[in-house]
N, C-alpha and C. Protein backbone atom coordinates (compact mmCIF):
# COMPACT_ATOMS: atom_id res chain seq x y z
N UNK A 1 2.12 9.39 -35.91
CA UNK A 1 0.88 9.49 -35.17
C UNK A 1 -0.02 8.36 -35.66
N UNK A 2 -0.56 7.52 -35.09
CA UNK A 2 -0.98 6.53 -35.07
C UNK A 2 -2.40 6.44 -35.15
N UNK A 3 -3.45 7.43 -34.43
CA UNK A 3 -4.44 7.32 -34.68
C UNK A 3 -5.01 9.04 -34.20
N UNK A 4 -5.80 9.76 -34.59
CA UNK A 4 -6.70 10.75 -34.51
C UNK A 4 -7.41 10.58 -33.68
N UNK A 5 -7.02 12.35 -32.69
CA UNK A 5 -8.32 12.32 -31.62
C UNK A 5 -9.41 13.03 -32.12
N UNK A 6 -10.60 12.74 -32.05
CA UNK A 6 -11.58 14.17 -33.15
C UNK A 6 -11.87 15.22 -31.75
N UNK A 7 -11.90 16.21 -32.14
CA UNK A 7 -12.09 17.68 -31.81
C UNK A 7 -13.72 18.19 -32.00
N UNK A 8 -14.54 18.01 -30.90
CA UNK A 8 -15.69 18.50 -31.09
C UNK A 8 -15.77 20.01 -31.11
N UNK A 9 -15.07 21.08 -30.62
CA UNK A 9 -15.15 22.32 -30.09
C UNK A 9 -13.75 22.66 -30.10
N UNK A 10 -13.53 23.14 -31.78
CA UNK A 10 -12.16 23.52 -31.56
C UNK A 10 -11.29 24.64 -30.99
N UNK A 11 -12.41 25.85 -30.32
CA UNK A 11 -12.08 26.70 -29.64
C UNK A 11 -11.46 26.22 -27.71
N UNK A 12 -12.54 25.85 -27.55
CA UNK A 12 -11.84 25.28 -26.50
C UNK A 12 -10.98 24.26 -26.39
N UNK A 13 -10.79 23.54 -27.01
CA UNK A 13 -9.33 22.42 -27.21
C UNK A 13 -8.04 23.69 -27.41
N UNK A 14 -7.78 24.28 -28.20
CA UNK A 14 -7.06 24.94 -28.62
C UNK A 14 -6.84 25.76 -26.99
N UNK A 15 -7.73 26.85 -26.70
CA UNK A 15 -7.65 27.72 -25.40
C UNK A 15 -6.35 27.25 -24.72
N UNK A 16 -5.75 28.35 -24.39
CA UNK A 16 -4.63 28.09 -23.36
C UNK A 16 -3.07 28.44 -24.18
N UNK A 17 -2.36 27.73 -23.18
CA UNK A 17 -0.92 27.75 -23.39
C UNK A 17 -0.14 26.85 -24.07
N UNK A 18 0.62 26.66 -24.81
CA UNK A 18 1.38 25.42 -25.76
C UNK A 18 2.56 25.59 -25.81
N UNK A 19 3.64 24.59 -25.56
CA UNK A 19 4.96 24.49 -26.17
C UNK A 19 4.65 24.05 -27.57
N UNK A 20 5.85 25.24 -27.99
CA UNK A 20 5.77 24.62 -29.88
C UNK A 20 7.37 24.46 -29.94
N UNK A 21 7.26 23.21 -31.00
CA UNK A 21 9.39 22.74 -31.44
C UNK A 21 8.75 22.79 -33.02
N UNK A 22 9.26 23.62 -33.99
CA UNK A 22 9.38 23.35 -35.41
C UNK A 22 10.36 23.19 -36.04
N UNK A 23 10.62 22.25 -36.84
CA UNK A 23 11.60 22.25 -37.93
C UNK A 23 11.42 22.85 -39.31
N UNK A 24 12.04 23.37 -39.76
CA UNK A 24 11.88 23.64 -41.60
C UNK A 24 13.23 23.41 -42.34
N UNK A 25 12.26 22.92 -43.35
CA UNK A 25 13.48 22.11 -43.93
C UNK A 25 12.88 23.02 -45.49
N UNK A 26 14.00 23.14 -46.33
CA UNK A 26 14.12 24.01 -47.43
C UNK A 26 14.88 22.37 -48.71
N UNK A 27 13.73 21.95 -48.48
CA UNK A 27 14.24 20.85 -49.79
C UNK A 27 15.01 20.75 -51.04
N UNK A 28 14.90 22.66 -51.45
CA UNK A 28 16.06 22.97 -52.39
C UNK A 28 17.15 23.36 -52.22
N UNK A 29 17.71 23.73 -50.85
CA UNK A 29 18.94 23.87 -50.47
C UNK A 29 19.44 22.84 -49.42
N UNK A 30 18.32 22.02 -48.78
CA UNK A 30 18.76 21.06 -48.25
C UNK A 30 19.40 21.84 -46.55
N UNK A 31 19.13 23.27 -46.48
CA UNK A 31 19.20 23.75 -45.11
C UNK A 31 18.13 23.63 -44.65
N UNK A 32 18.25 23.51 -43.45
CA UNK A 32 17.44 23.01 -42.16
C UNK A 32 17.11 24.10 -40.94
N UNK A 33 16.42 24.42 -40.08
CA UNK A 33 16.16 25.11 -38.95
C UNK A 33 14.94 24.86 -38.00
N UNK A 34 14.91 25.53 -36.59
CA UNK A 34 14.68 25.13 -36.38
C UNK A 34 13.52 26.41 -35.70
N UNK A 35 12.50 26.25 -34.52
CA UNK A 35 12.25 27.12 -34.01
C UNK A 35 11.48 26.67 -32.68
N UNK A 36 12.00 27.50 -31.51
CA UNK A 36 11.13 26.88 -30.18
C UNK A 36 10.67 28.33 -29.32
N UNK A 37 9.48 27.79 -29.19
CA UNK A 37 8.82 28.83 -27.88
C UNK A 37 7.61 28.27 -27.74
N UNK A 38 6.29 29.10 -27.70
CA UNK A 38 5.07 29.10 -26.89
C UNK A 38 4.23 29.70 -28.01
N UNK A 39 3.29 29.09 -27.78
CA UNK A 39 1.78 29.50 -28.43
C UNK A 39 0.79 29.86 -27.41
N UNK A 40 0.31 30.88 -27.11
CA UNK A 40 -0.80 31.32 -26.54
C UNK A 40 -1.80 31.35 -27.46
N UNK A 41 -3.48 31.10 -26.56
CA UNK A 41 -4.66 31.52 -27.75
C UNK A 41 -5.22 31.69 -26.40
N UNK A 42 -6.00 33.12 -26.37
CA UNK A 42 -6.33 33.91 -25.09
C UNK A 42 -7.77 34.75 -26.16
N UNK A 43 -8.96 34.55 -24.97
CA UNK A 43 -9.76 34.81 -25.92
C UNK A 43 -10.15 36.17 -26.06
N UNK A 44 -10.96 36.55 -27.60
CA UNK A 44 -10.84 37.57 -28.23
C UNK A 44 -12.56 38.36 -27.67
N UNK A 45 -12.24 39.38 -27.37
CA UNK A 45 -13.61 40.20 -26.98
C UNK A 45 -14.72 39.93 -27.79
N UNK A 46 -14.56 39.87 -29.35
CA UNK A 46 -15.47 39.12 -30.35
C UNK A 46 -16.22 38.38 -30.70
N UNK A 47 -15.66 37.44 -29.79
CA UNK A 47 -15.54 36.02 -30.03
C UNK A 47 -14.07 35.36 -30.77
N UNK A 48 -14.13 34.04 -30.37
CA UNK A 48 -12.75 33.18 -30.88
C UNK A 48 -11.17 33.70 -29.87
N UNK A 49 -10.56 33.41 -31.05
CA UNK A 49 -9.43 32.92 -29.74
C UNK A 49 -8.04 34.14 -30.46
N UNK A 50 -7.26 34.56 -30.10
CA UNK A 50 -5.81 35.13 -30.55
C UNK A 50 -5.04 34.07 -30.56
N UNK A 51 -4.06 33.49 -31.31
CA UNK A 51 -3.22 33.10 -31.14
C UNK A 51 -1.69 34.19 -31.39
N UNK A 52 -1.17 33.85 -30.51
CA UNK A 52 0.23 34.58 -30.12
C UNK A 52 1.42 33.54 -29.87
N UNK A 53 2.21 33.45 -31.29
CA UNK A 53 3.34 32.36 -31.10
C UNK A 53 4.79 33.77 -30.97
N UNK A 54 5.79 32.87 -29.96
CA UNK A 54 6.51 33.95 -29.88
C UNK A 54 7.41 32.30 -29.18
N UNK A 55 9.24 33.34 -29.59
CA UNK A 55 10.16 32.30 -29.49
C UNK A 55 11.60 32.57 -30.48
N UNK A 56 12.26 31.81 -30.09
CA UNK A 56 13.44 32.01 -31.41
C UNK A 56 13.42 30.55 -32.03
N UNK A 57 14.03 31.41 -33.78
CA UNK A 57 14.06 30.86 -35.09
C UNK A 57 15.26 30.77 -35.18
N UNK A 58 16.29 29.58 -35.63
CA UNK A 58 17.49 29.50 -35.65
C UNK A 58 17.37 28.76 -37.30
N UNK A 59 18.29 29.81 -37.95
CA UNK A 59 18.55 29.25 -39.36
C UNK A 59 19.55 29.75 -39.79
N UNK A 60 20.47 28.78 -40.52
CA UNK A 60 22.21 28.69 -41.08
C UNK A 60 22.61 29.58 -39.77
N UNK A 61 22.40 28.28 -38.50
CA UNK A 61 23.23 28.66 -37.44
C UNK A 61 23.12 30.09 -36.55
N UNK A 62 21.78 30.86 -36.94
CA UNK A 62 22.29 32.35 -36.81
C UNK A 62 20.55 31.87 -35.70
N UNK A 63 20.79 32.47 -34.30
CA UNK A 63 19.04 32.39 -33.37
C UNK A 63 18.52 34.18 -33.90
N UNK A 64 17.20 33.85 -33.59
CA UNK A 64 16.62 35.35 -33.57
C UNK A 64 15.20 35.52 -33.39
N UNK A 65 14.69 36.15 -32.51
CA UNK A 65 13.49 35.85 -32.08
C UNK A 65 12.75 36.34 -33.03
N UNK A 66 11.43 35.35 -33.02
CA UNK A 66 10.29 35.58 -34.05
C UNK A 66 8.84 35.53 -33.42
N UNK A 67 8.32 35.78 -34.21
CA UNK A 67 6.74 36.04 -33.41
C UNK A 67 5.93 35.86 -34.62
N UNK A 68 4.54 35.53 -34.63
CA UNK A 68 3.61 35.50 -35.52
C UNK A 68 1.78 35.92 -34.44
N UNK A 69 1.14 36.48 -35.03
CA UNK A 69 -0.32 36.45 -34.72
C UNK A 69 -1.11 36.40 -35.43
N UNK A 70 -2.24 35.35 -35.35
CA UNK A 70 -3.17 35.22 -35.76
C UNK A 70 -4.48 35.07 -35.33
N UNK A 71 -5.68 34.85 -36.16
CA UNK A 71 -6.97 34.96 -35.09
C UNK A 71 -7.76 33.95 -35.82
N UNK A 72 -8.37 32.94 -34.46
CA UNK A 72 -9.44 31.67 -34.62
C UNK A 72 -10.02 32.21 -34.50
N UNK A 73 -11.41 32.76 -35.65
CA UNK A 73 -12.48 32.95 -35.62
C UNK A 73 -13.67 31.46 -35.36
N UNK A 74 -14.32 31.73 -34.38
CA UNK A 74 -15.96 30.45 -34.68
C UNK A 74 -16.05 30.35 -36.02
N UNK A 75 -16.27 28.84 -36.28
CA UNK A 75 -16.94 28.83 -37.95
C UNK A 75 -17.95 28.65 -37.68
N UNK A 76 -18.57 27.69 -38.75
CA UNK A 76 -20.02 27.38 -38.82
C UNK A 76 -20.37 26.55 -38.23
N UNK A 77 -20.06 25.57 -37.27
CA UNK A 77 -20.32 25.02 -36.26
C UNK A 77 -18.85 24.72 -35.37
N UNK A 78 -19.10 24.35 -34.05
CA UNK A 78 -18.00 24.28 -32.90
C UNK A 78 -17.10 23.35 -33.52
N UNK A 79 -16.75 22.69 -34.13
CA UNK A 79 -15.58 21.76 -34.27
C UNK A 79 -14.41 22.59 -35.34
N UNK A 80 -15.42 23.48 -36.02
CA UNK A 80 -14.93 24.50 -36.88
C UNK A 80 -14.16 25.94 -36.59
N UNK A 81 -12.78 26.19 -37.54
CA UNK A 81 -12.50 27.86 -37.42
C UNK A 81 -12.38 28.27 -38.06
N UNK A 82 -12.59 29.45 -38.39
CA UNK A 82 -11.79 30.45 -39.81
C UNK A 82 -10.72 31.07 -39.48
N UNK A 83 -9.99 30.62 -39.63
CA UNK A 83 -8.14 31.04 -39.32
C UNK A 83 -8.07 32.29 -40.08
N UNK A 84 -7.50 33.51 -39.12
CA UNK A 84 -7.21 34.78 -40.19
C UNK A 84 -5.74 35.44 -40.17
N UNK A 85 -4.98 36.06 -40.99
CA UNK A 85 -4.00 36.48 -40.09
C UNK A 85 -3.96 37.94 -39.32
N UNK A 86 -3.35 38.47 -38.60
CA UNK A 86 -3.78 39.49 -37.82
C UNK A 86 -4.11 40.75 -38.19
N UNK A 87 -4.20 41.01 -39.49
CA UNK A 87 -4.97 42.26 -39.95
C UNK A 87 -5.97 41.63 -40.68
N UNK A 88 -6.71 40.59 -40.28
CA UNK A 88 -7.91 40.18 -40.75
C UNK A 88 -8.30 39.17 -42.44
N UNK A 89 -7.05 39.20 -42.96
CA UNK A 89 -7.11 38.86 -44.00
C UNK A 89 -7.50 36.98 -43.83
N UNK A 90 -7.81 36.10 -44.75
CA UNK A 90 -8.12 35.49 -44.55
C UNK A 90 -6.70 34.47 -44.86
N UNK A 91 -6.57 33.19 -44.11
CA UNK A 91 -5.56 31.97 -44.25
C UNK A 91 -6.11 31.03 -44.62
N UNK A 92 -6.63 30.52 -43.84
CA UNK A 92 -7.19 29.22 -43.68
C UNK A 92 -8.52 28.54 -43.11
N UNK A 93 -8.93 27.47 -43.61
CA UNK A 93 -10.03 27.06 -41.78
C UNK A 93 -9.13 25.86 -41.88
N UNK A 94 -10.37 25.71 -40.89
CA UNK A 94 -10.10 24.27 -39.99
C UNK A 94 -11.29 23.77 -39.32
N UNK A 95 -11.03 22.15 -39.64
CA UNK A 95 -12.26 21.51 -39.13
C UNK A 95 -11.99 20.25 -38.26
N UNK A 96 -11.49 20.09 -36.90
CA UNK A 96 -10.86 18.93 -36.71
C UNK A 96 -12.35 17.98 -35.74
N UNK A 97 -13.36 17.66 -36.47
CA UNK A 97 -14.39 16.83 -36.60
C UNK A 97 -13.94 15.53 -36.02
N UNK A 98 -13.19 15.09 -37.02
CA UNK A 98 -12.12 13.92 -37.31
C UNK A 98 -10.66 13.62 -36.63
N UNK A 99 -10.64 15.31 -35.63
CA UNK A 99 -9.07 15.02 -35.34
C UNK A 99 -8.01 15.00 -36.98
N UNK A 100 -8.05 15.37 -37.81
CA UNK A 100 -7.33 15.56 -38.86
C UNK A 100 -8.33 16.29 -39.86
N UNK A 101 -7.16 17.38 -40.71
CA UNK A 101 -7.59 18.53 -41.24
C UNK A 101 -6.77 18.95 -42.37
N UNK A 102 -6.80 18.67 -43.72
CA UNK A 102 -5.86 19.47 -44.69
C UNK A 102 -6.53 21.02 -44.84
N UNK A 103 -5.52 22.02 -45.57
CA UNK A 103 -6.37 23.10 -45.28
C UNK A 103 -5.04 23.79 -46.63
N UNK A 104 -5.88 24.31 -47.81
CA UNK A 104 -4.83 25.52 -48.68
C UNK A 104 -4.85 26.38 -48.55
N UNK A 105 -3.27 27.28 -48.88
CA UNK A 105 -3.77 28.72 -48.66
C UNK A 105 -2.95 29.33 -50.18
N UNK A 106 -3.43 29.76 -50.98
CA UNK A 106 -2.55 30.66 -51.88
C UNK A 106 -1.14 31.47 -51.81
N UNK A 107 -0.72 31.34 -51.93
CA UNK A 107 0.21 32.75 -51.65
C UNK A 107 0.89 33.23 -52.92
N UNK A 108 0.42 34.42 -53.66
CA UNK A 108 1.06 34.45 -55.01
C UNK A 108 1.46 33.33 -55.71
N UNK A 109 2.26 33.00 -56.23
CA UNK A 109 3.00 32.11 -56.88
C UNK A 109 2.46 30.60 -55.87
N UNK A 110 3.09 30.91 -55.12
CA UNK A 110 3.39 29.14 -54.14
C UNK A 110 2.02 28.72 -53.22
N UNK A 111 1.92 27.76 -52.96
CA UNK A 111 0.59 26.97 -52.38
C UNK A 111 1.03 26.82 -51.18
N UNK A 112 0.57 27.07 -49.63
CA UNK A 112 1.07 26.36 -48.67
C UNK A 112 -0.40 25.25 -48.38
N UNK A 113 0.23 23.92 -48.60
CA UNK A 113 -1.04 23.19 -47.79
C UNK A 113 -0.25 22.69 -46.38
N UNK A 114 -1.27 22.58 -45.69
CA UNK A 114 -1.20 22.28 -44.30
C UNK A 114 -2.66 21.12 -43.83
N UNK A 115 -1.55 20.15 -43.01
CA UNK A 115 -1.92 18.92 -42.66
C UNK A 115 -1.80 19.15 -41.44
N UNK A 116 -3.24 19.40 -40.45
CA UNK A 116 -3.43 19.37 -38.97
C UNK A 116 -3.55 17.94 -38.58
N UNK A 117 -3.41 17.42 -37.46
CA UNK A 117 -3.65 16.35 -36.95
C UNK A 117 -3.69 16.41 -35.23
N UNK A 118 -4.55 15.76 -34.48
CA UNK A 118 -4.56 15.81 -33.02
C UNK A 118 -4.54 14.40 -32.82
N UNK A 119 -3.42 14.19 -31.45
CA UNK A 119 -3.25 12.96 -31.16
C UNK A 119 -3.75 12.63 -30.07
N UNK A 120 -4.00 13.75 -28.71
CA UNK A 120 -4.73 13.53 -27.78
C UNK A 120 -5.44 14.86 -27.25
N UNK A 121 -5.31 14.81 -25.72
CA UNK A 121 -6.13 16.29 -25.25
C UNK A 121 -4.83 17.22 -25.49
N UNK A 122 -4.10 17.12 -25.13
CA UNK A 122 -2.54 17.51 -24.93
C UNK A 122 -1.50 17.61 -26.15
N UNK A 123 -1.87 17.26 -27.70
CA UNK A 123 -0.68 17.04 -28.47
C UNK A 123 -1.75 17.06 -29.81
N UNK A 124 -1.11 18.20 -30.65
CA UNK A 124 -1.33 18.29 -31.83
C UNK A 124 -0.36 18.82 -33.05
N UNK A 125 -0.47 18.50 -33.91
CA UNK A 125 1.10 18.70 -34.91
C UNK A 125 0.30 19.56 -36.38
N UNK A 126 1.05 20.09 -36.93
CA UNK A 126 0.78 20.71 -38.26
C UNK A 126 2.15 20.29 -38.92
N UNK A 127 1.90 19.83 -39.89
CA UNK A 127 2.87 19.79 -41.49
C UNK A 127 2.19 20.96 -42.60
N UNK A 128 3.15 21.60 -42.90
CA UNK A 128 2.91 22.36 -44.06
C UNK A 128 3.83 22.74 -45.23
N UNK A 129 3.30 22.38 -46.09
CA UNK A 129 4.32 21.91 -47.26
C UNK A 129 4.15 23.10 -48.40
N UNK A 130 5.39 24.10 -48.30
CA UNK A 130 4.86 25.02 -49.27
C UNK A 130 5.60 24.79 -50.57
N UNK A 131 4.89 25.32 -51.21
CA UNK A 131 5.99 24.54 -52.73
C UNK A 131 5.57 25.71 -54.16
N UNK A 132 6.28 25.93 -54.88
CA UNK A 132 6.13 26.88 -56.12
C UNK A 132 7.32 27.56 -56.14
N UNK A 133 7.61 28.69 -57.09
CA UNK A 133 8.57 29.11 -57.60
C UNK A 133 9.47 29.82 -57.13
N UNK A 134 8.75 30.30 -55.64
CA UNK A 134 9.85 31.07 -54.80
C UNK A 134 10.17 30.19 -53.75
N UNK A 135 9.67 28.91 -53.37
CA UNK A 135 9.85 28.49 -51.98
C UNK A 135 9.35 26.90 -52.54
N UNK A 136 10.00 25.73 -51.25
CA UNK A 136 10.23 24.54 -51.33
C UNK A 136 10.47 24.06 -50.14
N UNK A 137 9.70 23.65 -49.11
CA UNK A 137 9.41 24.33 -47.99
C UNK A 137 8.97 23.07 -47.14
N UNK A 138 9.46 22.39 -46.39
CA UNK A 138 8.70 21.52 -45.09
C UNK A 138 8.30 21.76 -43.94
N UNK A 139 7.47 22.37 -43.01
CA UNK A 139 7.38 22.89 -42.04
C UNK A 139 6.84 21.99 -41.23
N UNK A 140 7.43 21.40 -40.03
CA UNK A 140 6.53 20.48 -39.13
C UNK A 140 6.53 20.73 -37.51
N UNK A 141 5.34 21.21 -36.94
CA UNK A 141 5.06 22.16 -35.82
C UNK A 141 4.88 20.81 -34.69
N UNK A 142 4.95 20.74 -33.96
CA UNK A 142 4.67 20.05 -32.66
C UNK A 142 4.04 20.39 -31.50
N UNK A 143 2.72 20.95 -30.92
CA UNK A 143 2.07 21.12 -29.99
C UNK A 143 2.23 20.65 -28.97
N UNK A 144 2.89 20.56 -27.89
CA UNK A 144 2.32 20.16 -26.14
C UNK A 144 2.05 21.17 -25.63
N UNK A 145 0.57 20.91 -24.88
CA UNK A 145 0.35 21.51 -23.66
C UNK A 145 0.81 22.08 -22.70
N UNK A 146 0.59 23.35 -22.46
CA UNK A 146 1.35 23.67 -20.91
C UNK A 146 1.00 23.31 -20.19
N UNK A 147 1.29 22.44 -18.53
CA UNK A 147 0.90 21.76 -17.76
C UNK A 147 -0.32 22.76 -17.13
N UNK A 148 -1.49 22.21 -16.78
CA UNK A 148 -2.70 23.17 -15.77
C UNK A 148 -3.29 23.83 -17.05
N UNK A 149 -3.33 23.87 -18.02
CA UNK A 149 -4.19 24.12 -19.36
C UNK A 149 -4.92 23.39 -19.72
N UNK A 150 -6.08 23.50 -20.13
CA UNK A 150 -6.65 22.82 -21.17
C UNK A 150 -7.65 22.10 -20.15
N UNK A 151 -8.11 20.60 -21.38
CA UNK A 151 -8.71 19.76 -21.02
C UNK A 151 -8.30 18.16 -19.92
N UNK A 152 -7.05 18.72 -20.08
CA UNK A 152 -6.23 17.52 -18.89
C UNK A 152 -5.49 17.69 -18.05
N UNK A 153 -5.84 19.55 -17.55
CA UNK A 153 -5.08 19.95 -16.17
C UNK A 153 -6.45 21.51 -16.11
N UNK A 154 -6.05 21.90 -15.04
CA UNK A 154 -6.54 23.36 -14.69
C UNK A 154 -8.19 22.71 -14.74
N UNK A 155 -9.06 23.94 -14.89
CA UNK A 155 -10.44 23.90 -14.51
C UNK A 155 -11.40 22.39 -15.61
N UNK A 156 -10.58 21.89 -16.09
CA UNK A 156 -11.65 20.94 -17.48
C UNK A 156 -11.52 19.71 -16.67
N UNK A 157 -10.22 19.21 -16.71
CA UNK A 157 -9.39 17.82 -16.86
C UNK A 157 -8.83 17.37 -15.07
N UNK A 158 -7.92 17.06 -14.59
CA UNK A 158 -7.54 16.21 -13.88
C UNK A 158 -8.03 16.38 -12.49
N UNK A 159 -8.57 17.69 -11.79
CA UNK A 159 -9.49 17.75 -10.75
C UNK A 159 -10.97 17.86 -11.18
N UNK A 160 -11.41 17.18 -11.62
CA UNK A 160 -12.92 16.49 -12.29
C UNK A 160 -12.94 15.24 -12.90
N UNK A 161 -12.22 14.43 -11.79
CA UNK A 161 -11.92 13.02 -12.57
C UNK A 161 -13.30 12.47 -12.76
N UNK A 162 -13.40 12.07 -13.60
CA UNK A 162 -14.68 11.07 -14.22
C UNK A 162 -16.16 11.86 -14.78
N UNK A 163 -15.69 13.10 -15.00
CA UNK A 163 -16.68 14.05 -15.59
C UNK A 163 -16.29 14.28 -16.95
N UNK A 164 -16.97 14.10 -18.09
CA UNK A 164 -15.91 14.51 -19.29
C UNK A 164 -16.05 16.16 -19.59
N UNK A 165 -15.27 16.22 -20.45
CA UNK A 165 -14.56 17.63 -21.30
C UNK A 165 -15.69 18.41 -21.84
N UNK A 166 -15.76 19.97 -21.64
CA UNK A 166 -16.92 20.10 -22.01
C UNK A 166 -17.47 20.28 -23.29
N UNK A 167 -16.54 19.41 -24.58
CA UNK A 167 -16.70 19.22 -25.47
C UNK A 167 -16.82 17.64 -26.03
């Protein structure tokens, strides 16, 4: 990725539908996998957004569907979130100001840091590198857009040519 798009309003950038392709790579065994489906973030009565990833995980050859949920809370200003996981506990934030975002999270023993980055309206990636005594860990996520989402199809983007984004 070559250069950073910055993210004024990371709730609405995010909003919508996503193809996700991940790889993980296990640096101490040198096995590999992989995982593909969809990310939804559909918004929350609260405020902020749900995210709902769902799809199959294929590792040492074996598929099996997986799912994760979590919740974009508003931070302290719009470019900002407080990432939680779905019984509220806390993960992460995120601030993509800059279009790029490191972000730690504890986990007993092992550290996962995670490296956000946005490349346009349409394409954003996470690396997350977990590492400590139980795990050794490369994780690299790939974001596209579902077509008619977002800021470069459906109500924002390509029938409002020359109006910008409402962020």
């Amino acid at each position: 990725m070559d250069g950073f798009w910055p993210v004024a309003d990371v709730l609405a950038y995010l909003a919508g539908s996503w193809r996700v392709e991940r790889s993980v790579r296990d640096l101490s065994s040198g096995e590999e996998g992989t995982f593909s489906g969809t990310t939804e973030f559909a918004p929350l009565e609260e405020g902020g957004l749900l995210h709902h990833e769902s799809g199959t995980f294929v590792w040492q050859g074996v598929a099996r569907p997986a799912e994760r949920t979590l919740r974009f809370l508003p931070g302290t200003t719009p470019s900002r979130a407080d990432v939680r996981f779905a019984d509220g506990r806390p993960f992460h934030d995120l601030d993509l100001t800059s279009g790029q975002h490191i972000a730690d999270h504890p986990c007993a023993a092992d550290l996962y840091r995670g490296e956000f980055t946005v490349s346009d309206a349409d394409h954003w990636r996470t690396v997350w590198r977990v590492g400590g005594p139980a795990k050794d860990l490369v994780l690299t996520t790939d974001y596209t857009r579902i077509a008619d989402q977002g800021p470069s199809g459906g109500p924002w983007g390509r029938d409002r040519p020359g109006r910008p984004w409402p962020w």
